[in-house]
Protein backbone atom coordinates (compact mmCIF):
# COMPACT_ATOMS: atom_id res chain seq x y z
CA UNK A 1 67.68 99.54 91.41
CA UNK A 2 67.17 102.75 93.57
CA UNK A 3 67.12 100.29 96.52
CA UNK A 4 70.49 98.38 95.98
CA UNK A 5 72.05 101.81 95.23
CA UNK A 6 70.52 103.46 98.80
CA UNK A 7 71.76 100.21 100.77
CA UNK A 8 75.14 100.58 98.48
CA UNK A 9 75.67 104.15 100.04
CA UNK A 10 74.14 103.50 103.17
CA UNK A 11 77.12 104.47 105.50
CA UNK A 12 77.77 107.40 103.50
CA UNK A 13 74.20 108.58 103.20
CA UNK A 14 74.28 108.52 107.18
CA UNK A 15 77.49 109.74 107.58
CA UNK A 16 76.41 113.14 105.36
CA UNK A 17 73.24 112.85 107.56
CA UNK A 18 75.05 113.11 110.39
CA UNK A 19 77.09 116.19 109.26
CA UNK A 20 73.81 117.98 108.03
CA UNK A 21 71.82 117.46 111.46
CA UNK A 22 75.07 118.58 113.11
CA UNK A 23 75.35 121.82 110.98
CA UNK A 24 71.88 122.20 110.88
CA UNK A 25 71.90 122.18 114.77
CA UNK A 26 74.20 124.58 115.78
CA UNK A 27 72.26 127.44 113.68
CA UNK A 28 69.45 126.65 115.92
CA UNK A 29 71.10 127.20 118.99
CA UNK A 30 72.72 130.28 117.54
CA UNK A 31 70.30 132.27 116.00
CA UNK A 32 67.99 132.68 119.06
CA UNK A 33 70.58 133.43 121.23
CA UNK A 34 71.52 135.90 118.41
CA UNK A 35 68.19 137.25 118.52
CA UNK A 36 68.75 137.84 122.55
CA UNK A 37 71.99 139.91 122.10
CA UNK A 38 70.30 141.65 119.84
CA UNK A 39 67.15 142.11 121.47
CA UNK A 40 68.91 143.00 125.08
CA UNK A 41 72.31 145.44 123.83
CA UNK A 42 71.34 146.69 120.21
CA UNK A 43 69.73 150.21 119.42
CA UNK A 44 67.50 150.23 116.31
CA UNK A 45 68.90 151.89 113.25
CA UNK A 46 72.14 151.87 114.70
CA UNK A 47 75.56 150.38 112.81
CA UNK A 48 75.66 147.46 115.51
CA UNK A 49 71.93 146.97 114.44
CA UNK A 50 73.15 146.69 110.78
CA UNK A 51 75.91 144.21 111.92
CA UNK A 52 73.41 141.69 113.84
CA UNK A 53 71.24 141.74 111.05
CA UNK A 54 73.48 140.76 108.56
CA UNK A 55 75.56 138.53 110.91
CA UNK A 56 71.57 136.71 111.54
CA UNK A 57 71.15 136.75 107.55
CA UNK A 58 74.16 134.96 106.91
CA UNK A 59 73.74 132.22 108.83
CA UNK A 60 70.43 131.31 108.27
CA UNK A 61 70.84 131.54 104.32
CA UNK A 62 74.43 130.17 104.38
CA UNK A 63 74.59 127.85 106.67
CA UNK A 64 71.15 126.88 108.56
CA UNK A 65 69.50 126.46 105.05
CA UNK A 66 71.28 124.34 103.52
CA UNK A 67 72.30 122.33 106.29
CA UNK A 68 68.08 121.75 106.52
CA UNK A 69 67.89 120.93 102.92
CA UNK A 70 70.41 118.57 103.42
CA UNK A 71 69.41 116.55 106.32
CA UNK A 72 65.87 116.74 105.04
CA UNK A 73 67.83 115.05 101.34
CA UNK A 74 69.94 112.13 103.56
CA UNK A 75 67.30 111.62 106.34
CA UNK A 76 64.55 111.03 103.08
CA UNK A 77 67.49 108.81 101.52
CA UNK A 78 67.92 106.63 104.65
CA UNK A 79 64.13 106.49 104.71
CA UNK A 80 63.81 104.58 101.50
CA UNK A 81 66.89 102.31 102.32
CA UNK A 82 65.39 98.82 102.63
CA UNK A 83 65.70 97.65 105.65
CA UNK A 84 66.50 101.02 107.62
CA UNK A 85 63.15 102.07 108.69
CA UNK A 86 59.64 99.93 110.00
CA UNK A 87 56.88 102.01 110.05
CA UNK A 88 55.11 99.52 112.28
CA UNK A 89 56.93 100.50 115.25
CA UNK A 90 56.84 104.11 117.05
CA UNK A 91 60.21 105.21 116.99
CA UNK A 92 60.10 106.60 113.04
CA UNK A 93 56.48 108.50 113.93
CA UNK A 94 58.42 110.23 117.11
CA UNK A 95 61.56 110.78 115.08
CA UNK A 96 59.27 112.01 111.75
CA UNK A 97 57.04 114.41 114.22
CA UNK A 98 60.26 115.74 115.82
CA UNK A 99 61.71 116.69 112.70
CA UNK A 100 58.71 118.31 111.56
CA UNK A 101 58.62 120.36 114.90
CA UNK A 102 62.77 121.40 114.11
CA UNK A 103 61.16 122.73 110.30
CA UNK A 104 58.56 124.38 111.49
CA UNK A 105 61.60 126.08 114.09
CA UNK A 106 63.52 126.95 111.36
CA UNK A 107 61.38 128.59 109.84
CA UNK A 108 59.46 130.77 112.83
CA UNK A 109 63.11 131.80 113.11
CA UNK A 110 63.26 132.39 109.70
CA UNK A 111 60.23 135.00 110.09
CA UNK A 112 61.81 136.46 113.25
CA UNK A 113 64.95 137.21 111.36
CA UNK A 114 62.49 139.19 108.89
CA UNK A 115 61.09 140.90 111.70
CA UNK A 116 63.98 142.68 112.98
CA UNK A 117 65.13 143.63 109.68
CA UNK A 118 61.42 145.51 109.60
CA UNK A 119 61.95 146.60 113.02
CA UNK A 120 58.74 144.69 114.20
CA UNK A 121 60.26 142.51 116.53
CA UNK A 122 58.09 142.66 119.45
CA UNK A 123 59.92 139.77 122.01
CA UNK A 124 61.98 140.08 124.58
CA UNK A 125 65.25 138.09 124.73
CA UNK A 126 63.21 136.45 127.54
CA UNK A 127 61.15 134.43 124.83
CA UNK A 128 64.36 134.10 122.63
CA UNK A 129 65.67 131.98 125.70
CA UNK A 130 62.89 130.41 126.17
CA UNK A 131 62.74 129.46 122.63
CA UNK A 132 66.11 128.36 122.69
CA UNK A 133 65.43 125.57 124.63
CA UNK A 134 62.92 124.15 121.89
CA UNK A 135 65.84 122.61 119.64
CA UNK A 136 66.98 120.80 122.63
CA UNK A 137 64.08 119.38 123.28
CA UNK A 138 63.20 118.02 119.97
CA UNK A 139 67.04 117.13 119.40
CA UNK A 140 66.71 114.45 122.92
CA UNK A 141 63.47 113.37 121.17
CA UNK A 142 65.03 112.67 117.63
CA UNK A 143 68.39 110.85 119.23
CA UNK A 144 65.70 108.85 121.83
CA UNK A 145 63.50 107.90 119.34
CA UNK A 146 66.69 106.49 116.83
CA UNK A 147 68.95 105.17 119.42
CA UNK A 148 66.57 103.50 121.86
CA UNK A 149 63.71 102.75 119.58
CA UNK A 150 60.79 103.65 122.39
């Protein structure tokens, strides 16, 4: 029943997948290298201050959140596809832990966001680039794990 309907949908399931991760994606590069702009140029208080903030809001409520909510839906739905995924070999466990790592991401920048709206943001855009980098390396992790199977 919910089987022959998942392998029904399959191609669309990982074609909306696709568009998610891809959404989902591009707030993580952004936001931390929103986070260094602001960070590095912006005055507390000030009207620009007001405009990063809201421009930080936005996209993690409009478009980084959902786009997570969604991959997490049509990654879970090409999970329980039979025949998609064999939990005998490493490649899901890599891919799984990955994705876990990109939540847990989202959501430290998620908490950062909250800290410059309380003015408590206490890293330099140093760590934001730094940080920046951590979506990359989970992303090569994810497509390894998927497209070579290791």
């Amino acid at each position: 029943m919910v089987g022959d309907f998942l392998a029904d949908w399959y191609l669309w399931t990982k074609a909306l997948h696709v568009v998610s991760v891809m959404s989902w994606m591009a707030g993580l590069f952004y936001l931390p290298r929103l986070f260094v702009y602001h960070v590095e140029a912006v005055e507390a208080g000030s009207p620009t201050d007001a405009m990063f903030q809201t421009m930080e809001r936005r996209l993690l409520r409009a478009i980084m959140n959902p786009a997570m909510v969604a991959t997490w839906i049509f990654g879970l739905a090409l999970v329980f596809t039979p025949g998609i995924v064999s939990w005998d070999q490493v490649w899901p466990w890599t891919k799984a832990g990955a994705v876990l790592g990109m939540t847990w991401f989202h959501h430290w920048l998620g908490l950062r966001r909250k800290a410059f709206m309380t003015g408590r943001n206490d890293l330099t855009g140093r760590q934001y680039r730094m940080m920046n980098e951590v979506p990359t390396l989970l992303m090569l992790v994810i497509v390894f794990s998927v497209i070579v199977k290791f």
